[in-house]
N, C-alpha and C. Protein backbone atom coordinates (compact mmCIF):
# COMPACT_ATOMS: atom_id res chain seq x y z
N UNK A 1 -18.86 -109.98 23.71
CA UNK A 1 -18.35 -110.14 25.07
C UNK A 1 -19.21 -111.17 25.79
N UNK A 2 -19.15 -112.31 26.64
CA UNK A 2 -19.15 -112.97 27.30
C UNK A 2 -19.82 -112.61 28.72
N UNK A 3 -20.45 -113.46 29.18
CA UNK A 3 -20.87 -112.78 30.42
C UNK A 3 -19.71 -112.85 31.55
N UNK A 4 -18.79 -114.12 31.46
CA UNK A 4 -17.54 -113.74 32.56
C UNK A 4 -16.71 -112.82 32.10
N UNK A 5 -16.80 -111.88 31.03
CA UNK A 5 -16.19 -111.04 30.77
C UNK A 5 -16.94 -109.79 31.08
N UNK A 6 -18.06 -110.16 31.59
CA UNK A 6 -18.70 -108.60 31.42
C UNK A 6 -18.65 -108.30 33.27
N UNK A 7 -18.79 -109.52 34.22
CA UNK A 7 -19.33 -109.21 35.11
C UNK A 7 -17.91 -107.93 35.82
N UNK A 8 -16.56 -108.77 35.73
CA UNK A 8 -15.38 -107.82 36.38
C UNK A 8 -15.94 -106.53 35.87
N UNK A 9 -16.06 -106.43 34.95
CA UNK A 9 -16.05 -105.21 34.35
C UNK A 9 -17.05 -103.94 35.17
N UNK A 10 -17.97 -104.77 35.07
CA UNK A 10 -19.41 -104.53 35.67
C UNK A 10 -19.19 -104.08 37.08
N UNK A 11 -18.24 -104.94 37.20
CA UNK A 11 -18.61 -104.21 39.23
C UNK A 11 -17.32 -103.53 39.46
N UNK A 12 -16.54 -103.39 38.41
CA UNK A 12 -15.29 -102.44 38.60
C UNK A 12 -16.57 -101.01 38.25
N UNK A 13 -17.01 -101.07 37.59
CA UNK A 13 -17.73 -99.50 37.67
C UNK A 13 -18.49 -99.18 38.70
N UNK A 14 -19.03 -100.18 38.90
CA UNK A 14 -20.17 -100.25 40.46
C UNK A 14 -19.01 -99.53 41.32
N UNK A 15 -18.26 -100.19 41.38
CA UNK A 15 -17.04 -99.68 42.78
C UNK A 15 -16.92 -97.78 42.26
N UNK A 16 -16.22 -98.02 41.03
CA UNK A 16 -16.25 -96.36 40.43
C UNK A 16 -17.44 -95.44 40.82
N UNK A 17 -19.09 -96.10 40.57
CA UNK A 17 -19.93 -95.56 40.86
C UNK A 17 -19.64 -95.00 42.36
N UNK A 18 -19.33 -96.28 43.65
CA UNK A 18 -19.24 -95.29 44.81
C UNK A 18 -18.16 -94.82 45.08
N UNK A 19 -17.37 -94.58 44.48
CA UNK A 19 -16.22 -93.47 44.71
C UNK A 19 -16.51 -92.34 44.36
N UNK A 20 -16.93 -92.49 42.82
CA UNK A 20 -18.01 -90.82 42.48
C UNK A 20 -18.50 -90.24 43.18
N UNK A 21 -19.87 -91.02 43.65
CA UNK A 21 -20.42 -90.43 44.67
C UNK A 21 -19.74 -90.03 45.88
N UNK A 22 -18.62 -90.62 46.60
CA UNK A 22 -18.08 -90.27 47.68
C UNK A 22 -17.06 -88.76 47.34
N UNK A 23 -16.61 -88.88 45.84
CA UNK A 23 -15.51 -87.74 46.07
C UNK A 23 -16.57 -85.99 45.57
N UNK A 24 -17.89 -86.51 45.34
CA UNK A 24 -18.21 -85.21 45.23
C UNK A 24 -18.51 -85.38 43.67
N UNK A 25 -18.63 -86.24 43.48
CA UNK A 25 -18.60 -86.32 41.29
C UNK A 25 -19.66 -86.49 40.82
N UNK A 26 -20.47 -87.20 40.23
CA UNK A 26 -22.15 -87.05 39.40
C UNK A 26 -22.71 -88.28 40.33
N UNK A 27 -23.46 -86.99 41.36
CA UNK A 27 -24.30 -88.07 42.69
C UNK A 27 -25.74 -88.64 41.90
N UNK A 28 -26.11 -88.07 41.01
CA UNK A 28 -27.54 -88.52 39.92
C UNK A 28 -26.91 -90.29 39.14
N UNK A 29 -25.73 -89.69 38.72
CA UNK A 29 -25.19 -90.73 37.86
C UNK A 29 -24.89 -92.28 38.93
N UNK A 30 -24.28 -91.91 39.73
CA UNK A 30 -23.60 -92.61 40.67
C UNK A 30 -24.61 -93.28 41.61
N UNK A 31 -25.91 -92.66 41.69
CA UNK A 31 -27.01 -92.98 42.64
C UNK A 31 -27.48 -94.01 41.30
N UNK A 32 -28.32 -94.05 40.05
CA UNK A 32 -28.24 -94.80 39.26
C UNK A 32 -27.85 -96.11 39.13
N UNK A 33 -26.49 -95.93 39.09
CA UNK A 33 -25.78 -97.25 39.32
C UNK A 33 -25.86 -97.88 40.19
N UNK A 34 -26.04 -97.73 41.58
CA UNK A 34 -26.12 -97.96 42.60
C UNK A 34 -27.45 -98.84 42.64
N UNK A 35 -28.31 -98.47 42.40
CA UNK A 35 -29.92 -98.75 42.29
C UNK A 35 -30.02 -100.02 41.68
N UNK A 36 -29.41 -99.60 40.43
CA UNK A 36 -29.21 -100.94 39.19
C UNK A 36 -28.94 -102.11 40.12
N UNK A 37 -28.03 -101.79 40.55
CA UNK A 37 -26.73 -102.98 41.53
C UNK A 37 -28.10 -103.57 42.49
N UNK A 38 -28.22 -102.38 43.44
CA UNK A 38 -28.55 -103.00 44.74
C UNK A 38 -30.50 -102.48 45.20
N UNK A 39 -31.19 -102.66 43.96
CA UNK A 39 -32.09 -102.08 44.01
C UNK A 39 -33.06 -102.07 46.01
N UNK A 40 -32.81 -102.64 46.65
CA UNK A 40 -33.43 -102.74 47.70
C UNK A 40 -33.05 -101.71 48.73
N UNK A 41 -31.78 -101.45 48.21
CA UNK A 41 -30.86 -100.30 49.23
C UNK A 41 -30.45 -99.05 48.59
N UNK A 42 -30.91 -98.42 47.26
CA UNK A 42 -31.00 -97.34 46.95
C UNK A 42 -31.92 -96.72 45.80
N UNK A 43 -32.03 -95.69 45.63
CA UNK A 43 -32.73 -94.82 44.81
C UNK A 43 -32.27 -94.24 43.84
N UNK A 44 -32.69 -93.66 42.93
CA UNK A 44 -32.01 -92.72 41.86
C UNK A 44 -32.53 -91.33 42.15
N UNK A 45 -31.37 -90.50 42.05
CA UNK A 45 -31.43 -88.83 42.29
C UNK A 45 -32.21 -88.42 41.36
N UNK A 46 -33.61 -88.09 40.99
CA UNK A 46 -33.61 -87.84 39.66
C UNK A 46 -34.32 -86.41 39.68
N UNK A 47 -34.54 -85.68 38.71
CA UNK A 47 -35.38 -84.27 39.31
C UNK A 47 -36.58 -84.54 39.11
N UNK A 48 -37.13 -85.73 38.37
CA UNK A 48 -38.63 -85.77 38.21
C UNK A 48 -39.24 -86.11 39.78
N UNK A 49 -38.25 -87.22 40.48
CA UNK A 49 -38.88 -87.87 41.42
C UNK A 49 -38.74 -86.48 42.85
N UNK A 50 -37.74 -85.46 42.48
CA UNK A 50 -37.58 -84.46 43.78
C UNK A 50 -38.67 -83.72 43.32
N UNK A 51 -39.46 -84.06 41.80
CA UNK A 51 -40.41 -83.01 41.92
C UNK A 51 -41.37 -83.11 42.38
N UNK A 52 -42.19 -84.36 42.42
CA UNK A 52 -43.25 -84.95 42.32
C UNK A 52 -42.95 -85.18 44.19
N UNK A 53 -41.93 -84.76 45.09
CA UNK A 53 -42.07 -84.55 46.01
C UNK A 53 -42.16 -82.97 46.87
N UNK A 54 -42.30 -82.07 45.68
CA UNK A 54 -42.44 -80.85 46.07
C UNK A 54 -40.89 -80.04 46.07
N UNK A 55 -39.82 -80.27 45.81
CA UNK A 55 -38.30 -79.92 45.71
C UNK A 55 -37.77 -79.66 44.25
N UNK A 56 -37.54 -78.72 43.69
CA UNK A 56 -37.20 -78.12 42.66
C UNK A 56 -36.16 -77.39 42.70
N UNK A 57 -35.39 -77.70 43.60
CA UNK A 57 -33.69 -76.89 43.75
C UNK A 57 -32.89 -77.95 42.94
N UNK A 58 -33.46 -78.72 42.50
CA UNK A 58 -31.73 -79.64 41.49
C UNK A 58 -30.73 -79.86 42.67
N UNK A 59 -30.94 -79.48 44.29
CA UNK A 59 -29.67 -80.09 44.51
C UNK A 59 -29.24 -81.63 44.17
N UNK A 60 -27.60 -81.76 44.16
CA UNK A 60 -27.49 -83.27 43.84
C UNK A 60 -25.71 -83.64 44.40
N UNK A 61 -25.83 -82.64 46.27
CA UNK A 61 -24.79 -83.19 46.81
C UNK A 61 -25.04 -84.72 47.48
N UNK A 62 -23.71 -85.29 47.86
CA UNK A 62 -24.34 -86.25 48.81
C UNK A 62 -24.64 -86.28 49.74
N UNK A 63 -24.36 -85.80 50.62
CA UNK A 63 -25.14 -84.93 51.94
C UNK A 63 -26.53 -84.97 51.24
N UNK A 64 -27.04 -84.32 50.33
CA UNK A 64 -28.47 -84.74 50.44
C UNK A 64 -29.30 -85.64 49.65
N UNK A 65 -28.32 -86.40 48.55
CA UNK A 65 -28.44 -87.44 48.19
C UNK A 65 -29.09 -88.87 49.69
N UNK A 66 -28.35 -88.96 50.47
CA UNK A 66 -28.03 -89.40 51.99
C UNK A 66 -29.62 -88.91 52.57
N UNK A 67 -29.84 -87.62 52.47
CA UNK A 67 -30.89 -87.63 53.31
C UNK A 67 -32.29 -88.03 52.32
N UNK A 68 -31.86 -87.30 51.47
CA UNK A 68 -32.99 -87.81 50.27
C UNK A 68 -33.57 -89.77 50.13
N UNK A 69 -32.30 -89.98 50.08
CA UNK A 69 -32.65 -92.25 50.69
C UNK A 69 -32.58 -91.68 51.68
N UNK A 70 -33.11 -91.59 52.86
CA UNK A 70 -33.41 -91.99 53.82
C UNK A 70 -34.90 -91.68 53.80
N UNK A 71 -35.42 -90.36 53.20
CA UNK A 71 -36.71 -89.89 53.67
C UNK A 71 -37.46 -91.20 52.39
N UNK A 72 -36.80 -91.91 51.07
CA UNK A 72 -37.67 -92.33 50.32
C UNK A 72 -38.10 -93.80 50.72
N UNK A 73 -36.73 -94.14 51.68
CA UNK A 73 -36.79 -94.89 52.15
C UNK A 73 -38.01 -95.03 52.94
N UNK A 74 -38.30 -94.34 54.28
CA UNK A 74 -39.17 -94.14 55.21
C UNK A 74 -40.48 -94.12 54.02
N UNK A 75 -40.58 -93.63 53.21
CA UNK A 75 -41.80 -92.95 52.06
C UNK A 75 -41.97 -94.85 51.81
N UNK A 76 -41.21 -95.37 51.09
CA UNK A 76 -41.59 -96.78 50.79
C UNK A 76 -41.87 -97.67 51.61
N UNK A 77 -41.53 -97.56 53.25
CA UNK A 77 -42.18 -98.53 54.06
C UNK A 77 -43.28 -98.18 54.60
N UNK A 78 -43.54 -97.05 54.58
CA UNK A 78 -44.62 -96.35 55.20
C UNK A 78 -46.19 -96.97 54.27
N UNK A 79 -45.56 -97.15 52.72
CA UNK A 79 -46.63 -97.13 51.72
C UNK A 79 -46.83 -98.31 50.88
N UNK A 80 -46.08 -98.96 51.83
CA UNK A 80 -45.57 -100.50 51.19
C UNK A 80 -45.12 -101.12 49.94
N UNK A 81 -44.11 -100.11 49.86
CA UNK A 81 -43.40 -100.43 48.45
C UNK A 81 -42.33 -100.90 48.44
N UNK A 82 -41.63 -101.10 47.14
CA UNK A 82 -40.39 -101.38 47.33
C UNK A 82 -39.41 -99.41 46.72
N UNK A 83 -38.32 -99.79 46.92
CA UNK A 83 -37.76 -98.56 46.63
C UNK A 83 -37.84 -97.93 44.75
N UNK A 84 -37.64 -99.27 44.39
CA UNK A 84 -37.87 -99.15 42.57
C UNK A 84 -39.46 -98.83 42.64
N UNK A 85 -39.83 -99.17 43.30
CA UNK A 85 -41.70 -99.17 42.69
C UNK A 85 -42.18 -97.39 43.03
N UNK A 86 -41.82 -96.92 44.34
CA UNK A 86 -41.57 -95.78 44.79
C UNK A 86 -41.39 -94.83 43.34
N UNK A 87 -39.99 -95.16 43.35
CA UNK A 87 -38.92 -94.40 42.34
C UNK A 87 -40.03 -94.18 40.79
N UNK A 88 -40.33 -95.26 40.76
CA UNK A 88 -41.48 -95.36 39.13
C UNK A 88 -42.84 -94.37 39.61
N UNK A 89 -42.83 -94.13 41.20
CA UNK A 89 -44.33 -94.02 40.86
C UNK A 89 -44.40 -92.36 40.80
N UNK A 90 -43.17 -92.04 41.34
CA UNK A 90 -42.75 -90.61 41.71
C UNK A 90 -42.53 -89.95 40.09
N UNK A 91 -41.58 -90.78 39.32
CA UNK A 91 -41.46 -90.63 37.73
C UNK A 91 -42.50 -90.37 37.33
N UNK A 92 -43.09 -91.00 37.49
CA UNK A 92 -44.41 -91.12 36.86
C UNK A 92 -45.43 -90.21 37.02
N UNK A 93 -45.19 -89.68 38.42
CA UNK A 93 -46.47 -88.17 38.64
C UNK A 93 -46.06 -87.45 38.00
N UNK A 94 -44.40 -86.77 38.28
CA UNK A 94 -44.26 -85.65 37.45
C UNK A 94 -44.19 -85.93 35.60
N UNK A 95 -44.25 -86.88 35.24
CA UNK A 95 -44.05 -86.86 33.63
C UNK A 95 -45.70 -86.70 33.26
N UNK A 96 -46.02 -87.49 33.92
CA UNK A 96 -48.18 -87.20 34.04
C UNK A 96 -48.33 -85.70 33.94
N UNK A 97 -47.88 -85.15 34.76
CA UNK A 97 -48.19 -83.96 35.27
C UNK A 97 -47.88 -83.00 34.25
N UNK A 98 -46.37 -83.20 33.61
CA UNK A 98 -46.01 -82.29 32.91
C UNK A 98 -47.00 -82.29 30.74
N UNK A 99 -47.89 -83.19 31.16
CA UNK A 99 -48.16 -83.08 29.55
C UNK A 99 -49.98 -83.30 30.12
């Protein structure tokens, strides 16, 4: 495949990604994609990074997907990061942590 063949493709799922997320469908998965796309304007849902913030309920509506970027948001300007660097560093405590 071609790269002008890949890109339609590519952002026909991006679009899929936020419909997922909007109708209630895999907000982890859909937050993911999202990230990939637009790394400056979102996060990935992940349970390592809700852990390594003290949250161990697995929720993964969007309602708190929504509040969740907003607080990591605030967390990365506060600490001068970017949102990916955040996201790695949060991964990264709890996988530390767990071995």
């Amino acid at each position: 495949m071609e790269v002008s063949e890949f890109v339609p493709d590519f952002f026909e799922r991006v679009f899929d990604a936020r419909q997922l997320c909007t109708e209630g469908g895999d907000v982890p998965v859909a937050s993911a994609i999202m990230a990939l796309v637009y790394p400056d304007k979102y996060t990935i849902l992940d349970f390592r990074a809700l852990e390594a913030l003290g949250d161990t309920s697995r929720r993964n509506s969007v309602t708190f997907y929504l509040h969740y970027l907003r607080y990591c948001v605030a967390l990365a300007k506060k600490w001068g990061l970017s949102l990916r660097d955040l996201d790695h560093a949060l991964w990264h405590w709890s996988k530390n942590r767990q071995t």
